[in-house]
C-alpha atoms as a PDB file:
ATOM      1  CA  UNK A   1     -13.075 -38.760  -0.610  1.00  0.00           C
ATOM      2  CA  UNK A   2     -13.458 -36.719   2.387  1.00  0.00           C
ATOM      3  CA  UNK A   3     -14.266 -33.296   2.386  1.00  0.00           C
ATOM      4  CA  UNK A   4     -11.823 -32.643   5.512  1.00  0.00           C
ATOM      5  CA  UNK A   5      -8.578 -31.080   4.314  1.00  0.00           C
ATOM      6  CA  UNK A   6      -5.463 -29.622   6.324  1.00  0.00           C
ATOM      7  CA  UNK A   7      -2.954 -27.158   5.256  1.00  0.00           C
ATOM      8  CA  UNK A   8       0.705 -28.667   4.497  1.00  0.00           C
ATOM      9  CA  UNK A   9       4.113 -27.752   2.973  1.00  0.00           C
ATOM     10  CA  UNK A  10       7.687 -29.979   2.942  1.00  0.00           C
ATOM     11  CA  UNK A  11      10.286 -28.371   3.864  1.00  0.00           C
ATOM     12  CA  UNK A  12      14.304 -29.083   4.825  1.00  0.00           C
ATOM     13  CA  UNK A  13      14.415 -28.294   8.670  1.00  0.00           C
ATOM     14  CA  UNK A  14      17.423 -27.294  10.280  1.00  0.00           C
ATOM     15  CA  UNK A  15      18.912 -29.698  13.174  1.00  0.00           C
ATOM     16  CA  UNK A  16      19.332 -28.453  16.413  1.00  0.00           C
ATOM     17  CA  UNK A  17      22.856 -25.755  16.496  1.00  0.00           C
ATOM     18  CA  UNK A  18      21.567 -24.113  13.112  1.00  0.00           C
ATOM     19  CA  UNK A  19      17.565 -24.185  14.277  1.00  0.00           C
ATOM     20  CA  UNK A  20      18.423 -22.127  17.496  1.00  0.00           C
ATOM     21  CA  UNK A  21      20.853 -19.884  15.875  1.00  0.00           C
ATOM     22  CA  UNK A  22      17.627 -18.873  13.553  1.00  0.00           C
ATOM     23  CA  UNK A  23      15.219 -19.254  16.443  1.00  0.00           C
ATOM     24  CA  UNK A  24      17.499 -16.131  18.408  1.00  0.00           C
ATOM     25  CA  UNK A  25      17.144 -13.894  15.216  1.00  0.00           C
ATOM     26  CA  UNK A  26      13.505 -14.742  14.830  1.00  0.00           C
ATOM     27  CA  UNK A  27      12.971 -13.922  18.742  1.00  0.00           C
ATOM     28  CA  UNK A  28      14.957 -10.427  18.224  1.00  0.00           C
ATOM     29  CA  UNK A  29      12.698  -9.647  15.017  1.00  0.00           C
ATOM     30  CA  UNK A  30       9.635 -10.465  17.409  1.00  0.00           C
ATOM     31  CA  UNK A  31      10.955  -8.610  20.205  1.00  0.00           C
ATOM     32  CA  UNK A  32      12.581  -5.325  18.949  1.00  0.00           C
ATOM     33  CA  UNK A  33      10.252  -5.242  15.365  1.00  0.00           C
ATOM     34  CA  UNK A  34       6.526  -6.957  16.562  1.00  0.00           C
ATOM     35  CA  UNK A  35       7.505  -9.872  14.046  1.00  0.00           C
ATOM     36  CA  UNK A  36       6.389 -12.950  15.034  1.00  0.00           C
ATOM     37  CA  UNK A  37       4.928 -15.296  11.970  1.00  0.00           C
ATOM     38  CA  UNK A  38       8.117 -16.864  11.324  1.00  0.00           C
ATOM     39  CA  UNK A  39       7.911 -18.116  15.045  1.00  0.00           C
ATOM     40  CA  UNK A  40       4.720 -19.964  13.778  1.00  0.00           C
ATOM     41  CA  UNK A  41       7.456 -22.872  12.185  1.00  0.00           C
ATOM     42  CA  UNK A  42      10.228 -24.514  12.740  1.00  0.00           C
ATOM     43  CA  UNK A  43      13.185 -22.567  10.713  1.00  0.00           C
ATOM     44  CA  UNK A  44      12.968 -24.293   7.276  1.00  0.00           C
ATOM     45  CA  UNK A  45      13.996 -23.981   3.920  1.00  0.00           C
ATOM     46  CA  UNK A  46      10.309 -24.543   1.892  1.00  0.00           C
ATOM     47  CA  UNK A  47      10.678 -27.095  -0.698  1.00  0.00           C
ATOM     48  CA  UNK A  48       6.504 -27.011  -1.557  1.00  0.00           C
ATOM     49  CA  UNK A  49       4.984 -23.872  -0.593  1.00  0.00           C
ATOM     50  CA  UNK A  50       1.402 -24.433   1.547  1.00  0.00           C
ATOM     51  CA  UNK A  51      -1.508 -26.921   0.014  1.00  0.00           C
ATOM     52  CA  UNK A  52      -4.348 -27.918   0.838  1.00  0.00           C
ATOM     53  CA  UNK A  53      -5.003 -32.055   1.035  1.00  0.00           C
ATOM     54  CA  UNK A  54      -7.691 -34.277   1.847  1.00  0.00           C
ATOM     55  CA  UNK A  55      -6.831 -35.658   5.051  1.00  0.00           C
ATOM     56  CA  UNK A  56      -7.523 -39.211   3.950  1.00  0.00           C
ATOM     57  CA  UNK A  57      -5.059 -38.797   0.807  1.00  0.00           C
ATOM     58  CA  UNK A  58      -2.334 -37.909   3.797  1.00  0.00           C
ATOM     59  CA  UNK A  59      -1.209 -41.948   3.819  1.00  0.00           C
ATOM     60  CA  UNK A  60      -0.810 -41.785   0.256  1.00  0.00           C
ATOM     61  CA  UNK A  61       0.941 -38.546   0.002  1.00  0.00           C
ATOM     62  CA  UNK A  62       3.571 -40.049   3.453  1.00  0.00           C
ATOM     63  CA  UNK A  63       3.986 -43.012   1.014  1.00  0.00           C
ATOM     64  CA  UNK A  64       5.012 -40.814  -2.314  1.00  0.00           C
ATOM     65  CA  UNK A  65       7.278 -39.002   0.521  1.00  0.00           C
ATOM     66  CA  UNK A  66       8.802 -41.787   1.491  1.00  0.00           C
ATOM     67  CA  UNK A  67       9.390 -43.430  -1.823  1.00  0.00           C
ATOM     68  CA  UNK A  68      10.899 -39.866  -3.095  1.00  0.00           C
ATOM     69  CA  UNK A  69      13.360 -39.630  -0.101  1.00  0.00           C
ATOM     70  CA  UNK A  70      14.448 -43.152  -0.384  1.00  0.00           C
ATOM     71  CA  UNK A  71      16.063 -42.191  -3.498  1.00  0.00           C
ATOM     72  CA  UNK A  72      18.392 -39.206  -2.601  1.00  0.00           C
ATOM     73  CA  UNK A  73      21.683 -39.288  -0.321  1.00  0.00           C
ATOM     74  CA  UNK A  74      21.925 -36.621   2.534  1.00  0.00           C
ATOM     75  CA  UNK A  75      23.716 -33.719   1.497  1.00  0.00           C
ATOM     76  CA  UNK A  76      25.688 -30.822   3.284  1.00  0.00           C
ATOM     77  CA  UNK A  77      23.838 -26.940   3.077  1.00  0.00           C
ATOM     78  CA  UNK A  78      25.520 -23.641   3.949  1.00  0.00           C
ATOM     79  CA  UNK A  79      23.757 -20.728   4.953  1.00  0.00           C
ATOM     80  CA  UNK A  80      25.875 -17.525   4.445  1.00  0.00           C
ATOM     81  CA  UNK A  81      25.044 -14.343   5.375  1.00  0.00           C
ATOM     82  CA  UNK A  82      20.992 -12.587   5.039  1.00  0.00           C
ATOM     83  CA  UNK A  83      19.117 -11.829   2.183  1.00  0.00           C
ATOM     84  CA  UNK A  84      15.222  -9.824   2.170  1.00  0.00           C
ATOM     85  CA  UNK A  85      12.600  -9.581  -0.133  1.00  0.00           C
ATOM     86  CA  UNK A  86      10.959  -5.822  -0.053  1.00  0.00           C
ATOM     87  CA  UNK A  87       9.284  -4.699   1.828  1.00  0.00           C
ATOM     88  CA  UNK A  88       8.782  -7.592   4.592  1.00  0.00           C
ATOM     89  CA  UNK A  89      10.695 -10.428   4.064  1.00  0.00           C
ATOM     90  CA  UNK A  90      14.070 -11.426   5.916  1.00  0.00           C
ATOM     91  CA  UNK A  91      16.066 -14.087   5.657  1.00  0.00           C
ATOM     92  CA  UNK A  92      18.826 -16.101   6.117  1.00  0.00           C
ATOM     93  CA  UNK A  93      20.771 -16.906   2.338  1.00  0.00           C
ATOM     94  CA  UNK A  94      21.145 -20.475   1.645  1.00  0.00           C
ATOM     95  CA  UNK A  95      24.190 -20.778  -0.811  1.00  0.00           C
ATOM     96  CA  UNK A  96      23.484 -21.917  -3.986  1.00  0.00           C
ATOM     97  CA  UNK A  97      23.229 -25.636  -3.810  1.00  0.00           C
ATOM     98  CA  UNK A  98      22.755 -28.125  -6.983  1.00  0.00           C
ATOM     99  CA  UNK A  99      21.924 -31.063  -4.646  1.00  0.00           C
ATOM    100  CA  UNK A 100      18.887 -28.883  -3.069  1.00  0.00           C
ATOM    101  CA  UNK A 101      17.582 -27.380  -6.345  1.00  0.00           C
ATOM    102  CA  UNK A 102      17.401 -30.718  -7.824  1.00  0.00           C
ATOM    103  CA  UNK A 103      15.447 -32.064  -4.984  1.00  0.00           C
ATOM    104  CA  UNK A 104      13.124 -29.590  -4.873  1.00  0.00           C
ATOM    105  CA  UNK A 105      12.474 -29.702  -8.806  1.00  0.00           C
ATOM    106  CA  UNK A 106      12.243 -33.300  -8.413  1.00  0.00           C
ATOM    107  CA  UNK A 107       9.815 -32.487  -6.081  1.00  0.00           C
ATOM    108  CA  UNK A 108       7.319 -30.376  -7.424  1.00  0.00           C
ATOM    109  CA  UNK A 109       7.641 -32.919 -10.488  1.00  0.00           C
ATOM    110  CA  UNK A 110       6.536 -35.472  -8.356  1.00  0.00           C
ATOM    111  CA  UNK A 111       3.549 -34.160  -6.471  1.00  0.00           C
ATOM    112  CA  UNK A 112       2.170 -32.930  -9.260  1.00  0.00           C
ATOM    113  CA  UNK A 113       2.768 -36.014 -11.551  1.00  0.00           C
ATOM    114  CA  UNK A 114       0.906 -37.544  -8.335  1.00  0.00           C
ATOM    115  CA  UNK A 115      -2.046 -34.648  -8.194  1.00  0.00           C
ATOM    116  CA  UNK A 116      -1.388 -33.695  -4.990  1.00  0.00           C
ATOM    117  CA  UNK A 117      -0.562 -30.387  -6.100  1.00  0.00           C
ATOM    118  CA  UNK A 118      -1.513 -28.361  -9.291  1.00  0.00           C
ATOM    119  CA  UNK A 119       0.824 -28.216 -12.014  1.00  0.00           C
ATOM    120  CA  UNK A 120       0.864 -24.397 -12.263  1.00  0.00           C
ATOM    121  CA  UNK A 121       1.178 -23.759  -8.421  1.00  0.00           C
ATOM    122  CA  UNK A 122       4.717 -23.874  -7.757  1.00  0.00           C
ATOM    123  CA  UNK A 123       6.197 -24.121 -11.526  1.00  0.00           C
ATOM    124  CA  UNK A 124       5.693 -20.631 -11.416  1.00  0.00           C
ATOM    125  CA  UNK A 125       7.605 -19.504  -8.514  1.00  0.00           C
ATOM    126  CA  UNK A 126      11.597 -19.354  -9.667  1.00  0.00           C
ATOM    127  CA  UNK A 127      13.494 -21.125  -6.210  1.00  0.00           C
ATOM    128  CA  UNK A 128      15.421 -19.321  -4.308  1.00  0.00           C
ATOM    129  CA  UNK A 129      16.084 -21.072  -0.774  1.00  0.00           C
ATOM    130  CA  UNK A 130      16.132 -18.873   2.102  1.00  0.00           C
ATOM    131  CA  UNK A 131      15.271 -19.153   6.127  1.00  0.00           C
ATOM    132  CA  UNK A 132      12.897 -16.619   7.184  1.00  0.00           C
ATOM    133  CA  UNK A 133      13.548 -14.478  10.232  1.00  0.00           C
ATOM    134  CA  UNK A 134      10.676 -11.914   9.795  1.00  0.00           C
ATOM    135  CA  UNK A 135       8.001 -11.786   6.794  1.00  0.00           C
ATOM    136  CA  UNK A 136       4.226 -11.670   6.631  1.00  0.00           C
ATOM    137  CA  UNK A 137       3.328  -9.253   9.871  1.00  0.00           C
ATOM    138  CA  UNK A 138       7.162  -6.984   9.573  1.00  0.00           C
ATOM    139  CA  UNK A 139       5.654  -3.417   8.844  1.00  0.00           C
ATOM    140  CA  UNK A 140       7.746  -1.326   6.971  1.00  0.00           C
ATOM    141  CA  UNK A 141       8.839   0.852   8.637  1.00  0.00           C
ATOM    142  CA  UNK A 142      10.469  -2.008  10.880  1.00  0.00           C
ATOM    143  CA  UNK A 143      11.726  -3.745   8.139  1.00  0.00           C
ATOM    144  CA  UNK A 144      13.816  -1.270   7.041  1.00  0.00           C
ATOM    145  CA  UNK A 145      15.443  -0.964  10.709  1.00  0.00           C
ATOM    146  CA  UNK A 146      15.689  -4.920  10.730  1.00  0.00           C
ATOM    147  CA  UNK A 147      17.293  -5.080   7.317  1.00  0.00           C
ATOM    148  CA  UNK A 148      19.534  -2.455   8.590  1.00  0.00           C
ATOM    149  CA  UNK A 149      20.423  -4.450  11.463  1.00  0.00           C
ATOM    150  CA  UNK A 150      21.238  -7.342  10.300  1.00  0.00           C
ATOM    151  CA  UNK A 151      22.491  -6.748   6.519  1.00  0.00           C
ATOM    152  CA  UNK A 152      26.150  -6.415   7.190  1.00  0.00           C
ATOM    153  CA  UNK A 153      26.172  -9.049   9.786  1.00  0.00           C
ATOM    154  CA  UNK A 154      28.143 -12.545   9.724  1.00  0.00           C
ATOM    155  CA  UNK A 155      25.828 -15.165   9.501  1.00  0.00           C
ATOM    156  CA  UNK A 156      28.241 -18.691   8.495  1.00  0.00           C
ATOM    157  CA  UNK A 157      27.030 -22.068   9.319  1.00  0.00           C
ATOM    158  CA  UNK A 158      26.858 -25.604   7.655  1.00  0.00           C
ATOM    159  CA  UNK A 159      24.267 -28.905   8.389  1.00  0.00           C
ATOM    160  CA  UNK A 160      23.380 -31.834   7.093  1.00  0.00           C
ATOM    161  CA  UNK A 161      20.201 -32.365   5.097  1.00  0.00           C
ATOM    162  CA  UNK A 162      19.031 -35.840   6.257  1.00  0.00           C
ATOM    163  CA  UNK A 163      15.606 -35.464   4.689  1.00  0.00           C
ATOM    164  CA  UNK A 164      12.515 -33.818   4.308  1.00  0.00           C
ATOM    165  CA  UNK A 165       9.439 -33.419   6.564  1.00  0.00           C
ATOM    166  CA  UNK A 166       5.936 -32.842   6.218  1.00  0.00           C
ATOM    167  CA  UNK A 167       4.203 -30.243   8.186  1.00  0.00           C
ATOM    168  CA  UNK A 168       0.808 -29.587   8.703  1.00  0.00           C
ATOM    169  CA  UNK A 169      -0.795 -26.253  10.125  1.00  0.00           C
ATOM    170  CA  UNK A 170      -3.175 -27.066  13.087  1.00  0.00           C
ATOM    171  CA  UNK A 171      -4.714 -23.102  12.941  1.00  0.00           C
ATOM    172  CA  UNK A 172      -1.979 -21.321  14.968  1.00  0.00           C
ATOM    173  CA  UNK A 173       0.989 -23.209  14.003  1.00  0.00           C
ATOM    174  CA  UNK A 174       3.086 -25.418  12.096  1.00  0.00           C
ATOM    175  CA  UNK A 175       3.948 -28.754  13.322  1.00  0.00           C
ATOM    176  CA  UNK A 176       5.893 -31.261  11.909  1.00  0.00           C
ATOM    177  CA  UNK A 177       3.886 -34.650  10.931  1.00  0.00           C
ATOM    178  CA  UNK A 178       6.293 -36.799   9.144  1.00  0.00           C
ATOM    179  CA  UNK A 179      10.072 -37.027   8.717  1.00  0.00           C
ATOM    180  CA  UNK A 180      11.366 -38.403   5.233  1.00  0.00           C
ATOM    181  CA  UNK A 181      14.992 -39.614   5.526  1.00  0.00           C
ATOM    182  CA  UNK A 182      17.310 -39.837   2.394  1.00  0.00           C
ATOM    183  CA  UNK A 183      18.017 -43.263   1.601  1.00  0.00           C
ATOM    184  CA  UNK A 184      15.432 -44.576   3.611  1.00  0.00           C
ATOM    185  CA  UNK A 185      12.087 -46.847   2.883  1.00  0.00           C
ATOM    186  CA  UNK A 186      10.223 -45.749   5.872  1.00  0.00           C
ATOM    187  CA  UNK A 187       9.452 -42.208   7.899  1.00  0.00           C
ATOM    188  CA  UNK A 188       9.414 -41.137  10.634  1.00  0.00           C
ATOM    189  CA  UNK A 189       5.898 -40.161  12.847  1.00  0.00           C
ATOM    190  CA  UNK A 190       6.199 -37.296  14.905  1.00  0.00           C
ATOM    191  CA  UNK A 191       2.485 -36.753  15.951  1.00  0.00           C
END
């Protein structure tokens, strides 16, 4: 096994409309607040939260990816309004969705039955799908303005999940590597 590894998480990214919508609020947090980590990715809902791999277990892990995907059926998401997390997290809400919560717990179930992640690492964390627009670097003094902003704003749209994708952090930002399409035996390369 090499001792190279690379940082990844899967995630549910938004197509083009809805990923520019959330692009425009990121750019005003970054511009009027300093926030600009959420910039770092394409606007996502995170299905498996940042791990580490082996980079010559990454053909194995694209081939669990694409075995999992081939199994689901694209499904619609809405994204309603904006949530935060205090004191430096906001978001965009994703409305409660069975289809996505089951995916995701199917998931985690999978990696780990596969050991590419630990069994404790994400059991822990209770799901709650959101699209960040400002986290990690939003002091809080800014937050509270930003949260003011934007709290009793209209935020309505609907899209398409047509897979998952795999994204790897190259030490500034996160790319995407792989796209896993529902009801599909093959991905997708995008590097």
């Amino acid at each position: 096994m090499s001792g190279l590894k690379a940082l990844y998480y899967i995630a549910v990214v938004l197509p083009s409309p809805q990923a520019d919508a959330v692009k425009t609020l990121q750019n005003r947090a970054h511009t009027a607040y300093h926030s600009r980590a959420a910039l770092r990715s394409p606007p996502h809902i995170t299905l498996q939260a940042p791990f580490r791999l082996a980079l010559d277990q990454v053909g194995g892990l694209k081939q669990v990816l694409t075995e999992f995907a081939s199994s689901y059926s694209p499904f619609s998401i809405e994204l309603g309004g904006f949530g935060c997390f205090p004191p430096r997290v906001v978001f965009v809400r994703v409305i409660e969705n069975q289809a996505l919560s089951l995916i995701q717990h199917d998931l985690i179930k999978t990696l780990t039955e596969h050991q590419i992640v630990g069994s404790g690492e994400q059991a822990l964390r209770a799901f709650h799908p959101h699209i960040t627009i400002a986290f990690r670097d939003l002091i809080q003094r800014h937050f509270r303005s930003l949260w003011d902003e934007v709290e009793h704003e209209s935020f309505v749209d609907r899209f398409t999940a047509g897979g998952i994708t795999l994204l790897r952090h190259d030490g500034k930002i996160w790319t995407a590597e792989a796209d896993f399409l529902f009801g599909q035996q093959e991905f997708d390369e995008r590097t």
